[in-house]
C-alpha atoms as a PDB file:
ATOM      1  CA  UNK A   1       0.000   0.000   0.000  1.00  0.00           C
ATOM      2  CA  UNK A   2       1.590   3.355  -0.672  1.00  0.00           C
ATOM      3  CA  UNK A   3       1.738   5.993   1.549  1.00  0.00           C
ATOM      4  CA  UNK A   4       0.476   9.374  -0.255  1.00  0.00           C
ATOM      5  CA  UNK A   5       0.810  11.589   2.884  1.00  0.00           C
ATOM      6  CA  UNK A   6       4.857  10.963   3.093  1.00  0.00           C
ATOM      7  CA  UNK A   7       5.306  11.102  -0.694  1.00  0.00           C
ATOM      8  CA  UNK A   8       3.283  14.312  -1.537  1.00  0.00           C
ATOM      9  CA  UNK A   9       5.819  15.632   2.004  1.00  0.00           C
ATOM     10  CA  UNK A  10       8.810  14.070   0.135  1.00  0.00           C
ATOM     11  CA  UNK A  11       8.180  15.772  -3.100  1.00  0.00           C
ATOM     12  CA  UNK A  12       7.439  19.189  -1.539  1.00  0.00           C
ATOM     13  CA  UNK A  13      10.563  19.150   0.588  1.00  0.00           C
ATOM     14  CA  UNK A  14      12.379  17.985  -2.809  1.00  0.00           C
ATOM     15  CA  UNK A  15      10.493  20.714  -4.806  1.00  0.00           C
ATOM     16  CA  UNK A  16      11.041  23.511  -1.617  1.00  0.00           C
ATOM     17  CA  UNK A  17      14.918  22.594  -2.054  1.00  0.00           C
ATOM     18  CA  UNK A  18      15.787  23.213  -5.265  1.00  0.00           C
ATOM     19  CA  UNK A  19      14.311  27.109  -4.923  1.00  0.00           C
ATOM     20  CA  UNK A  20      17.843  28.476  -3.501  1.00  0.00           C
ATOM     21  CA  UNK A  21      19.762  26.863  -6.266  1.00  0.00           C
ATOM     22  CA  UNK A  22      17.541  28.480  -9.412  1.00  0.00           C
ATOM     23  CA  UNK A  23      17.335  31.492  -6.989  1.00  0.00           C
ATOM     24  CA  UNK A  24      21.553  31.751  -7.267  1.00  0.00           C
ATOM     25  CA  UNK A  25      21.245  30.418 -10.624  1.00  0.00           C
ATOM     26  CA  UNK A  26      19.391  32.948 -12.234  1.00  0.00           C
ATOM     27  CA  UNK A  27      20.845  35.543  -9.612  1.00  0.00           C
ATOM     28  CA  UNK A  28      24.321  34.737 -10.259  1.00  0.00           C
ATOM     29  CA  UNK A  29      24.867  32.972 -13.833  1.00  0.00           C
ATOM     30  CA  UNK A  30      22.012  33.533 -16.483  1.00  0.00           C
ATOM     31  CA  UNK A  31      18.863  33.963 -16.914  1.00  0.00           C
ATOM     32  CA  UNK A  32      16.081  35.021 -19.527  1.00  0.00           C
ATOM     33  CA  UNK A  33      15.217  38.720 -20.215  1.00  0.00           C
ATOM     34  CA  UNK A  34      12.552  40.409 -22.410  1.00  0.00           C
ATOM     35  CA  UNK A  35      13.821  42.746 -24.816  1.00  0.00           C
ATOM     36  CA  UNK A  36      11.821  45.866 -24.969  1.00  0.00           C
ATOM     37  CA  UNK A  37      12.246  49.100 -27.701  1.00  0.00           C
ATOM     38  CA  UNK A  38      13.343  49.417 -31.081  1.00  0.00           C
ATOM     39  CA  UNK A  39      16.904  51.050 -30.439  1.00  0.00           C
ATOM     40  CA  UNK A  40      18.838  47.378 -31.128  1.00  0.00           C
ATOM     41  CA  UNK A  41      17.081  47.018 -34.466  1.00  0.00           C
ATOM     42  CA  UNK A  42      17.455  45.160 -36.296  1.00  0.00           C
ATOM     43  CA  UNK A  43      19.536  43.158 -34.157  1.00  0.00           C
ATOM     44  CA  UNK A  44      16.375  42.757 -31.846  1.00  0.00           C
ATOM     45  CA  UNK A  45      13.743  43.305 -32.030  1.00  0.00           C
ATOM     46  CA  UNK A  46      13.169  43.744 -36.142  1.00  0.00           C
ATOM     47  CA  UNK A  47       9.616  44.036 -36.505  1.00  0.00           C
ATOM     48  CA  UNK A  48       7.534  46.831 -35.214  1.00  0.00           C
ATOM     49  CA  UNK A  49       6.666  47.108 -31.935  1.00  0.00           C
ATOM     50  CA  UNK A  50       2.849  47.511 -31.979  1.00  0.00           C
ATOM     51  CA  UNK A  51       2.255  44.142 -32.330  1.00  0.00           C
ATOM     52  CA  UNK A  52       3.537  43.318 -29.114  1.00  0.00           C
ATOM     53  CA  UNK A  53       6.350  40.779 -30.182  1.00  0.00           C
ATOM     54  CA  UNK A  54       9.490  41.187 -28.650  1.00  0.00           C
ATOM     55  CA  UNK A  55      12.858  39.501 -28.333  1.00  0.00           C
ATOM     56  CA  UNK A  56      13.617  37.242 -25.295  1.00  0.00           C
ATOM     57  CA  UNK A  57      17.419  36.789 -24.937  1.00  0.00           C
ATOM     58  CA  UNK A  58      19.894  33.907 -22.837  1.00  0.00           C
ATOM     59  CA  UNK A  59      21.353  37.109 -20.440  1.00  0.00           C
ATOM     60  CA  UNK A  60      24.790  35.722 -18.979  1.00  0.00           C
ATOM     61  CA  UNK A  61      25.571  37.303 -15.485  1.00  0.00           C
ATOM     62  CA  UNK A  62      28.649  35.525 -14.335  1.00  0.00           C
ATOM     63  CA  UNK A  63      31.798  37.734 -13.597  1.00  0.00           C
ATOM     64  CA  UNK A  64      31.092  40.600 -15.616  1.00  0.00           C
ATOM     65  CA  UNK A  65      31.795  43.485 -13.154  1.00  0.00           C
ATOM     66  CA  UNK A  66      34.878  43.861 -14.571  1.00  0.00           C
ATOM     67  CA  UNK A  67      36.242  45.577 -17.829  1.00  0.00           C
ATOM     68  CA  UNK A  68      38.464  43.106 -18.807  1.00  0.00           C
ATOM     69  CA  UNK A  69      35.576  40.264 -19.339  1.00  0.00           C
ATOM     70  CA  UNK A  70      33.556  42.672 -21.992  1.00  0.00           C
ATOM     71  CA  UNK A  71      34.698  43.155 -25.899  1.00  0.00           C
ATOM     72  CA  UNK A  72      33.636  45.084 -28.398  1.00  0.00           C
ATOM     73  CA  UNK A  73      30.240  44.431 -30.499  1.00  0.00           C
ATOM     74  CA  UNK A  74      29.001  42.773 -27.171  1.00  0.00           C
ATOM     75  CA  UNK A  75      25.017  42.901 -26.695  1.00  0.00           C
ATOM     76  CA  UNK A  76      24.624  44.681 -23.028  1.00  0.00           C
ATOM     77  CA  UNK A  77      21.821  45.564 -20.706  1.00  0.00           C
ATOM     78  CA  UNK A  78      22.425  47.366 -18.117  1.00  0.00           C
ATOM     79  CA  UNK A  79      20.798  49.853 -15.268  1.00  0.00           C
ATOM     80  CA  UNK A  80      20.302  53.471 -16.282  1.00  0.00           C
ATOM     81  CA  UNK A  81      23.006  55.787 -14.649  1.00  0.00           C
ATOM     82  CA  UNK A  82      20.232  58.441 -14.159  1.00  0.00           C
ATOM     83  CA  UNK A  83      17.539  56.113 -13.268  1.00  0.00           C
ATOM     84  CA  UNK A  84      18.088  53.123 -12.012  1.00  0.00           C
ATOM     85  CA  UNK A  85      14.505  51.351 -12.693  1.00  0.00           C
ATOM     86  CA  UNK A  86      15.082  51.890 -16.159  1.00  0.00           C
ATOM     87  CA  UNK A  87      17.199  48.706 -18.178  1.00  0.00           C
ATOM     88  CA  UNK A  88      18.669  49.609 -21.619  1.00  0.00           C
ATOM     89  CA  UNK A  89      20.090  46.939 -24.407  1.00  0.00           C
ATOM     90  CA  UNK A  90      22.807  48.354 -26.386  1.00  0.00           C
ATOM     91  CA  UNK A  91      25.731  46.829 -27.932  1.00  0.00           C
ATOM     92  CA  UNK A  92      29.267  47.556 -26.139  1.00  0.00           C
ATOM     93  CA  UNK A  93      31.235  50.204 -28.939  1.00  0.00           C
ATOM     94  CA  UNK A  94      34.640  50.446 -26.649  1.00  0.00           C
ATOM     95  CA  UNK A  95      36.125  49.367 -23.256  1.00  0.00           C
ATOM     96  CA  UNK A  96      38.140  50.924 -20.763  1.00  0.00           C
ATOM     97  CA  UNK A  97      41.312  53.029 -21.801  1.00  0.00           C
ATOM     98  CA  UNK A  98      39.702  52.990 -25.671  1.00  0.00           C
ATOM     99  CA  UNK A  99      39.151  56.651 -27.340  1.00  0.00           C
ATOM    100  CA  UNK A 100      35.681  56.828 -29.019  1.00  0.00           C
ATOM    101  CA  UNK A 101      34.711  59.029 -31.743  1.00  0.00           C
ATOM    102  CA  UNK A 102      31.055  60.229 -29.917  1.00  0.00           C
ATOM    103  CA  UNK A 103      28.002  61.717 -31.532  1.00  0.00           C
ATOM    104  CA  UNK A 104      25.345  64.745 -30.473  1.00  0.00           C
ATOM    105  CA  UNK A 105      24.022  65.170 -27.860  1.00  0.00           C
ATOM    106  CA  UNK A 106      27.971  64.585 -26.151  1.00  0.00           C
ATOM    107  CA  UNK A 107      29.430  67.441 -25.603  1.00  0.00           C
ATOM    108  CA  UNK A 108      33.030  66.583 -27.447  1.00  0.00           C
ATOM    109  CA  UNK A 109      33.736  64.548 -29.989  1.00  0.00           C
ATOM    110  CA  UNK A 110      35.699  61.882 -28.535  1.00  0.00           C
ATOM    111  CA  UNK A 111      35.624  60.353 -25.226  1.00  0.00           C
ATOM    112  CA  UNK A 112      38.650  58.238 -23.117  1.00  0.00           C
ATOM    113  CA  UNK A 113      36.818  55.221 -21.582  1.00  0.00           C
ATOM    114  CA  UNK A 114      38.120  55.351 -18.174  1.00  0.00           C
ATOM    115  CA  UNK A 115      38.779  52.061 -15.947  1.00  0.00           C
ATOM    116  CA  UNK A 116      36.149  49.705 -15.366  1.00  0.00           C
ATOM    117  CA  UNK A 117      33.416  51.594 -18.073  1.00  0.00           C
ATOM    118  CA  UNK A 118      32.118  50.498 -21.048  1.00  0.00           C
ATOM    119  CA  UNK A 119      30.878  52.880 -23.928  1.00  0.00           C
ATOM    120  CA  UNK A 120      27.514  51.993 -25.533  1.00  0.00           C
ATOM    121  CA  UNK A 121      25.391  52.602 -28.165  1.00  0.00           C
ATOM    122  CA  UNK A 122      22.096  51.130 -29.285  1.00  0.00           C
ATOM    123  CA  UNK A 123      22.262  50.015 -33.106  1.00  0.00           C
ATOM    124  CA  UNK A 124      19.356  51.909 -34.452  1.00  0.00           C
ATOM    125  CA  UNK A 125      21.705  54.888 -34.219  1.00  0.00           C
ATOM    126  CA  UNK A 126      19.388  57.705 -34.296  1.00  0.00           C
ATOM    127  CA  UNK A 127      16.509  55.989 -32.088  1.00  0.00           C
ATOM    128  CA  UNK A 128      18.542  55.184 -28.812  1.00  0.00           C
ATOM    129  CA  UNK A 129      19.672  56.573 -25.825  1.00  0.00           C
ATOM    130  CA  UNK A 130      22.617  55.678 -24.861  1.00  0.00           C
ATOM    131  CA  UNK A 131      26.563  56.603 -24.460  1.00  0.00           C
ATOM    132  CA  UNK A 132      25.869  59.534 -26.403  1.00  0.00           C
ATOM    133  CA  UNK A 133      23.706  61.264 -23.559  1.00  0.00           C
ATOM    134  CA  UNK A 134      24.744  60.091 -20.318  1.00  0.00           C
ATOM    135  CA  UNK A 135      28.466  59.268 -21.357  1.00  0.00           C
ATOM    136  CA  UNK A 136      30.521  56.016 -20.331  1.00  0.00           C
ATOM    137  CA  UNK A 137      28.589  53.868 -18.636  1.00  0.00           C
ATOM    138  CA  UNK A 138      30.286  52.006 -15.267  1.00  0.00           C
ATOM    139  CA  UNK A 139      30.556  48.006 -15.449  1.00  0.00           C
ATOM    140  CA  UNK A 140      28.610  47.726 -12.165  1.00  0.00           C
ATOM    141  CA  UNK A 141      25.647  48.733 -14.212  1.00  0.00           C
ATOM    142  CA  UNK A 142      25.797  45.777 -15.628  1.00  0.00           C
ATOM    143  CA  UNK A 143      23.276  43.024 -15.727  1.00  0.00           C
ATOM    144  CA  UNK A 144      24.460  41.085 -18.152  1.00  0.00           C
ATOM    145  CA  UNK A 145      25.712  39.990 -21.456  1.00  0.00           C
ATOM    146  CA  UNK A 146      22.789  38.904 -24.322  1.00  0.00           C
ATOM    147  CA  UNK A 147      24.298  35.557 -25.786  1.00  0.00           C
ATOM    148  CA  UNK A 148      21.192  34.265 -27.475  1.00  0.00           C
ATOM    149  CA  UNK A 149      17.887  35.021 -28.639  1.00  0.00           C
ATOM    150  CA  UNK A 150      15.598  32.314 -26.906  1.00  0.00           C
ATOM    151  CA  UNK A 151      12.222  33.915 -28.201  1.00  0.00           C
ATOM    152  CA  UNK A 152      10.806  33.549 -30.733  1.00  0.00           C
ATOM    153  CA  UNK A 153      11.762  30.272 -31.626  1.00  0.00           C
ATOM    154  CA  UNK A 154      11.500  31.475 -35.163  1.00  0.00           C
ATOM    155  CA  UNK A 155      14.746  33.697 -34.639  1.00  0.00           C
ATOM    156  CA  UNK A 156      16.962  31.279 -32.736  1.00  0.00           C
ATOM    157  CA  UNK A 157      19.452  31.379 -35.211  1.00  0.00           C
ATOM    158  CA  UNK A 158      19.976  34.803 -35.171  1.00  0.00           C
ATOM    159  CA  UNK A 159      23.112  36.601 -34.566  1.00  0.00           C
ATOM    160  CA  UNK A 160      23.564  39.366 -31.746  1.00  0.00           C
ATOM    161  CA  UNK A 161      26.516  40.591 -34.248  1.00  0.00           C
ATOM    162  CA  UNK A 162      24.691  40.986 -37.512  1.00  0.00           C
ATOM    163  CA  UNK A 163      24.922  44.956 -36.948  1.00  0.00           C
ATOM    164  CA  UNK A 164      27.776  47.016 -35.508  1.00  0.00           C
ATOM    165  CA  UNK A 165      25.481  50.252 -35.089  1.00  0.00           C
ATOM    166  CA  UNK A 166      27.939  53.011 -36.219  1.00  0.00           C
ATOM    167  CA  UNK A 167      30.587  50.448 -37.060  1.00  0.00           C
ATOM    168  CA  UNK A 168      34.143  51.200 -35.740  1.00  0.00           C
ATOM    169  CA  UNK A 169      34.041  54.427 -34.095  1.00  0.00           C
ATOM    170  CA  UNK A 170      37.653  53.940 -32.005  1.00  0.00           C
ATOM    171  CA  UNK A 171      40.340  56.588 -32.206  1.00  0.00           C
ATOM    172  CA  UNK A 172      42.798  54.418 -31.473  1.00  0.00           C
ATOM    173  CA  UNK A 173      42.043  50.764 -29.964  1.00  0.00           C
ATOM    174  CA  UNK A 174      42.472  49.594 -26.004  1.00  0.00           C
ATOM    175  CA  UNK A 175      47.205  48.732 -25.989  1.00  0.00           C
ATOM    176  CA  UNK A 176      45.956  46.691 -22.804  1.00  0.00           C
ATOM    177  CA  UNK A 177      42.679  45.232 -21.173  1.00  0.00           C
ATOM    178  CA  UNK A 178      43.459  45.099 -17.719  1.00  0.00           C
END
């Protein structure tokens, strides 16, 4: 005769201890965001945004506080350095110690990266805030890196590199990344 009291308690005390781990999972390592806006386009988000579809992207979190783990062309999103409920997704156009060739609204036209920054810019150039208003952006605004688009399934093979926004828009490239 089996005993449905202890194994309905054995399977909740199963199910109950596996919440910590895919809380530090997806706190810690990766986890799925939805990609909102039409400044990545066409990158993400191609089609027009009034019929609701957007991009969901694989967002890697591990060890990515620091300058040395990001590279150009990389797919960002990070915390707004003037409001910090907002979440952009922009593609990474120069690391720390790089000179950038920068765009209106910035106030010169080139900009040193300083240590542990990143300078971004969303590839539907002249639909995105980004770099270009609120300057380098600090790694620890980081949230994570987009790797892959997971939704919808129709897009799965597409590449987060297809577009490079502006292209190369160094003044001279990064001598060292650490």
């Amino acid at each position: 005769m089996v005993n449905y009291g202890s194994y309905a308690l054995r399977s909740a005390v199963i199910t109950v201890s596996w919440i910590p781990v895919i809380l530090t999972f997806t706190e810690h390592v990766c986890y799925v965001a939805k990609i909102e806006g039409s400044s990545m386009r066409p990158t993400l988000n191609p089609t027009d945004s009034f019929n609701n579809e957007s991009d969901w992207v694989l967002l890697w979190k591990f060890n990515l506080k620091q300058a040395k783990n990001w590279k150009e062309n990389d797919v960002v999103l990070f915390k707004s350095p003037s409001n910090p409920k907002k979440v952009y997704c922009k593609r990474v156009k120069g690391v720390q110690f790089d000179q950038v060739k920068t765009r209106s609204p910035y106030p010169k036209d080139t900009c040193l990266i300083p240590r542990n920054h990143l300078w971004v810019e969303g590839d539907n150039v002249y639909h995105s805030v980004d770099s270009n208003n609120f300057g380098p952006i600090s790694t620890g605004l980081a949230l994570g890196k987009a790797v892959k688009i997971v939704w919808p399934p129709s897009r799965w093979s597409a590449d987060l590199n297809m577009s490079e926004g502006r292209g190369d828009i160094k003044v001279f490239p990064t001598m060292e990344h650490s």
